[in-house]
C-alpha atoms as a PDB file:
ATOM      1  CA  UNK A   1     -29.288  -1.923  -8.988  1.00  0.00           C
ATOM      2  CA  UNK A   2     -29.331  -1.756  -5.196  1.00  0.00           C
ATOM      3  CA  UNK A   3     -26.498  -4.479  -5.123  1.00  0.00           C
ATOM      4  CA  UNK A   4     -24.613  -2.565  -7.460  1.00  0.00           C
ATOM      5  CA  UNK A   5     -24.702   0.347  -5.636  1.00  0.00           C
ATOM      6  CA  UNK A   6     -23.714  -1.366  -2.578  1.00  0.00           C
ATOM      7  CA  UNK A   7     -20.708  -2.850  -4.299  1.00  0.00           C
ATOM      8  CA  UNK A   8     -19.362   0.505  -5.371  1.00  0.00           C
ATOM      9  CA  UNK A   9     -20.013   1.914  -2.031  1.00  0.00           C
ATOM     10  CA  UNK A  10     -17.861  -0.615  -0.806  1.00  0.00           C
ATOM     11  CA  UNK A  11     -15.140  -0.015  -2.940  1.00  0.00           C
ATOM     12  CA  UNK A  12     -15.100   3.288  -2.241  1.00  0.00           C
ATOM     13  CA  UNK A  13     -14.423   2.853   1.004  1.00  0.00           C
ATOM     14  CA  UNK A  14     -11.880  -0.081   0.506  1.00  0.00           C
ATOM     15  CA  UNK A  15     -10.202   2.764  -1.730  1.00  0.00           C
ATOM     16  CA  UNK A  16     -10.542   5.232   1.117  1.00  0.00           C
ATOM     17  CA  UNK A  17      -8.937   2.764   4.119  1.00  0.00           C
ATOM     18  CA  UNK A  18      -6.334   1.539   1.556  1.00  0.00           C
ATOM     19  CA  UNK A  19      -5.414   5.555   0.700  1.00  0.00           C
ATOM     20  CA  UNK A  20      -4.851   6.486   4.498  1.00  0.00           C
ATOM     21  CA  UNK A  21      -3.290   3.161   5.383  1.00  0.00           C
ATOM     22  CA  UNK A  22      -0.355   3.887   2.360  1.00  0.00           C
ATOM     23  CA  UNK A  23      -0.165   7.630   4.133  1.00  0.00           C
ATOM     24  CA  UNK A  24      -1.859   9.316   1.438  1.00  0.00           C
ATOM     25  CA  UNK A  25      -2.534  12.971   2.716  1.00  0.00           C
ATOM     26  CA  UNK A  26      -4.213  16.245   1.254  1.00  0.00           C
ATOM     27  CA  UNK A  27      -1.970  17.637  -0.768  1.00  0.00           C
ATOM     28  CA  UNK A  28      -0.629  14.946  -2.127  1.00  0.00           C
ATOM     29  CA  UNK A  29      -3.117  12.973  -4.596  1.00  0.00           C
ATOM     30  CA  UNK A  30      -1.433  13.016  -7.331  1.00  0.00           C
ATOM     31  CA  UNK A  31       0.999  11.039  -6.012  1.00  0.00           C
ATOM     32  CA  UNK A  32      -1.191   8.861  -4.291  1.00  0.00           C
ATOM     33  CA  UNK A  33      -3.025   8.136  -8.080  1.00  0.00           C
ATOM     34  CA  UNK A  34       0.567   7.333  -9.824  1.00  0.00           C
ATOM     35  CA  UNK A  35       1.561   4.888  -7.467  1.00  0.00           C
ATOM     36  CA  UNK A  36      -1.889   3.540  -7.274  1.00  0.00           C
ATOM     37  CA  UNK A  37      -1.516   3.003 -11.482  1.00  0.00           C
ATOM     38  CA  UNK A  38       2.185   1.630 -10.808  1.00  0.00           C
ATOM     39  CA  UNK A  39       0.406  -1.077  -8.644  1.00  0.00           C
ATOM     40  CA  UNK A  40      -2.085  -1.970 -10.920  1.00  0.00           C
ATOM     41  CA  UNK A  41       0.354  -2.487 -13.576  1.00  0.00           C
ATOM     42  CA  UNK A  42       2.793  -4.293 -12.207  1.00  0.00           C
ATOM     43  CA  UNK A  43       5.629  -1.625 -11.860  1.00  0.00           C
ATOM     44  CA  UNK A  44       5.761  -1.699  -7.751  1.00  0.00           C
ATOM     45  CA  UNK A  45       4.668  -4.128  -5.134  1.00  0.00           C
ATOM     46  CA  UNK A  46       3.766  -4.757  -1.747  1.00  0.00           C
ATOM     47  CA  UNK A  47       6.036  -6.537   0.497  1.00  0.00           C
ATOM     48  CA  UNK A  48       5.717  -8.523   4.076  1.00  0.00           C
ATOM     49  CA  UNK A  49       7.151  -5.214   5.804  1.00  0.00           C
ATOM     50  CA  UNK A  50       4.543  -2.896   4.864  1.00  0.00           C
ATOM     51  CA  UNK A  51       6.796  -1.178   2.606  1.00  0.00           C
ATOM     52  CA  UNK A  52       6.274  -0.911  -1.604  1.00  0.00           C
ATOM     53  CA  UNK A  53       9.147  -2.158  -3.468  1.00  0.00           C
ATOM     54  CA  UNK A  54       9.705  -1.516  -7.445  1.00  0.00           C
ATOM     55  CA  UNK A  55       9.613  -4.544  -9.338  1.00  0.00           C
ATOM     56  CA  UNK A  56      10.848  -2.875 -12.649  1.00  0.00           C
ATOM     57  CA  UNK A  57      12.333   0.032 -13.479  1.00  0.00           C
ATOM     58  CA  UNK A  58      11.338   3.141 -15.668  1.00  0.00           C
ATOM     59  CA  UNK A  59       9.701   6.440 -15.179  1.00  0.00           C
ATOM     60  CA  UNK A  60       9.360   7.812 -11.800  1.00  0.00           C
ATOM     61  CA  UNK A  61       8.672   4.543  -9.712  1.00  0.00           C
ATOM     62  CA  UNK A  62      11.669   4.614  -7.640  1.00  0.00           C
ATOM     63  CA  UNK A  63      10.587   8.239  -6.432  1.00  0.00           C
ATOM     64  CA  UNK A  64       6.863   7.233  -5.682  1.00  0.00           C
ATOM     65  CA  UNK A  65       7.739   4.274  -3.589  1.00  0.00           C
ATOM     66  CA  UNK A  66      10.145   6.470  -1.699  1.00  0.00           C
ATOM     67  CA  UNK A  67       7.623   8.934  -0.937  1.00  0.00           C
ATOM     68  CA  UNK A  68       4.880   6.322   0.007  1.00  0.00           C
ATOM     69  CA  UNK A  69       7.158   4.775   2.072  1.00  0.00           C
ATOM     70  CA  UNK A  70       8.331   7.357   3.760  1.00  0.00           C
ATOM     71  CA  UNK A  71       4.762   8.116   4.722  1.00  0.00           C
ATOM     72  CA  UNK A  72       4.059   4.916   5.835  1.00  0.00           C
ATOM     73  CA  UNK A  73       7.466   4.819   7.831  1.00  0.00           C
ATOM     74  CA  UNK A  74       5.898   7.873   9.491  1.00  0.00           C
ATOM     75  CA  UNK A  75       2.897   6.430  10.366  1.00  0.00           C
ATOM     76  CA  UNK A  76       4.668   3.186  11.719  1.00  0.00           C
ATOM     77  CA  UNK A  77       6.747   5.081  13.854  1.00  0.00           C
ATOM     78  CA  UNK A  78       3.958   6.989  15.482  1.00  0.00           C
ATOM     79  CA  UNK A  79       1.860   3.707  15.721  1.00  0.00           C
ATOM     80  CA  UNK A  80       5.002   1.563  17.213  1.00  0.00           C
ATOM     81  CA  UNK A  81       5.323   4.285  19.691  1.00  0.00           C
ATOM     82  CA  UNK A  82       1.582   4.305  20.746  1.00  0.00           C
ATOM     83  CA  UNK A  83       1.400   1.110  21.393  1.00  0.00           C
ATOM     84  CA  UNK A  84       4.631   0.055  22.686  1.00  0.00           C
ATOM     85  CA  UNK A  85       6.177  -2.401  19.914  1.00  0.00           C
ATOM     86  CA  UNK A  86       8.757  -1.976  17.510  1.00  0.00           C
ATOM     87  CA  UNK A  87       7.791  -0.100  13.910  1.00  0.00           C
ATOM     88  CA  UNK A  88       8.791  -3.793  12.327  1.00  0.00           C
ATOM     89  CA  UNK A  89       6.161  -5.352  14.138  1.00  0.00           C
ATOM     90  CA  UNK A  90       3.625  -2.474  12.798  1.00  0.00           C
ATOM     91  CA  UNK A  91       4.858  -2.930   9.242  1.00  0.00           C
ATOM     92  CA  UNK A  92       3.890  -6.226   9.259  1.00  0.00           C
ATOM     93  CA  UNK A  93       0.252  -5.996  10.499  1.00  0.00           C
ATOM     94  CA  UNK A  94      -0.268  -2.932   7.889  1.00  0.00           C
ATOM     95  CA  UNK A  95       1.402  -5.459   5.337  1.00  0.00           C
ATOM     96  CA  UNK A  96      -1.442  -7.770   6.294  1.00  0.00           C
ATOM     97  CA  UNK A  97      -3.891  -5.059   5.959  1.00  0.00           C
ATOM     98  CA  UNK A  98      -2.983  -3.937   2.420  1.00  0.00           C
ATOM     99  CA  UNK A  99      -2.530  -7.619   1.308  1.00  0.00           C
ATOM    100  CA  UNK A 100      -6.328  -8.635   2.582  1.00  0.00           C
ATOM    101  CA  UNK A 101      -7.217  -5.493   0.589  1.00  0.00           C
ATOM    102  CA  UNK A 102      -5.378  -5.213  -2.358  1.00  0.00           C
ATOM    103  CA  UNK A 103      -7.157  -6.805  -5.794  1.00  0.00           C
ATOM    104  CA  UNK A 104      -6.865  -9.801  -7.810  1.00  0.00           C
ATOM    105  CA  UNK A 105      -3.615  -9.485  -9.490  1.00  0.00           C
ATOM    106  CA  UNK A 106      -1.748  -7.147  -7.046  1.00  0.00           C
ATOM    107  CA  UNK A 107       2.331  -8.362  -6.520  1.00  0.00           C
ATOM    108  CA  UNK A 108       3.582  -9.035  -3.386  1.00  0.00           C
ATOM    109  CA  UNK A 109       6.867  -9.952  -2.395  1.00  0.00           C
ATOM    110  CA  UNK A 110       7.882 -12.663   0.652  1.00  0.00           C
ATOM    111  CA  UNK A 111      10.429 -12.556   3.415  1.00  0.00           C
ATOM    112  CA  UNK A 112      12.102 -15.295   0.959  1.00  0.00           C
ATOM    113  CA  UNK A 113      12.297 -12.830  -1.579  1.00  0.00           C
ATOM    114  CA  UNK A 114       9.854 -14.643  -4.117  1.00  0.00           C
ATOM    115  CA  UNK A 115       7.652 -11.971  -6.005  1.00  0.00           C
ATOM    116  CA  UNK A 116       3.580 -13.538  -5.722  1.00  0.00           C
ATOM    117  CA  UNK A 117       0.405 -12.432  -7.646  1.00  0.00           C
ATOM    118  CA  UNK A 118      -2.249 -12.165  -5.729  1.00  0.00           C
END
């Protein structure tokens, strides 16, 4: 049971890290929750920029990604300037991030333009 525990502890907080890293703020979980179910099904993606793309069309997926990724462009910008490098460059590490995170089964999309399952 301990293990168990451990494990869910974890999760928790891979939830948590993953939540702030795709700019979800108070305020705005509801949000946060839909895109997290687009993800899981298959609906949107990741891609090598840091920024969620929609991989098919239908209900309000176009208008979640645009709000996450707004957030996230918000958060690049502040990071980029912080450190001195260009937002691109920031994308990329967060795209890192979310990929090392993200479950079995998660889409992501390369700078080729080829769509992978994780």
């Amino acid at each position: 049971m301990q293990g168990h525990k451990k494990t869910l502890s974890r999760r928790f907080v891979l939830a948590a890290v993953v939540a702030l890293m795709i700019g979800a703020v108070t305020g705005a979980p509801a949000v946060a929750q839909s895109f997290q179910d687009l993800r899981a099904t298959g609906a949107v993606g990741e891609a090598f920029d840091g920024y969620a793309r929609v991989r098919s069309t239908g209900g309000d997926a176009q208008s979640l990604v645009d709000a996450t990724n707004a957030q996230r462009r918000a958060i690049y910008q502040k990071r980029a300037q912080e450190q001195g490098i260009s937002d691109d460059q920031v994308g990329r590490v967060y795209a890192k991030a979310i990929f090392d995170k993200a479950p079995a089964g998660g889409w992501f999309l390369l700078e080729s333009g080829k769509w992978v399952q994780k």
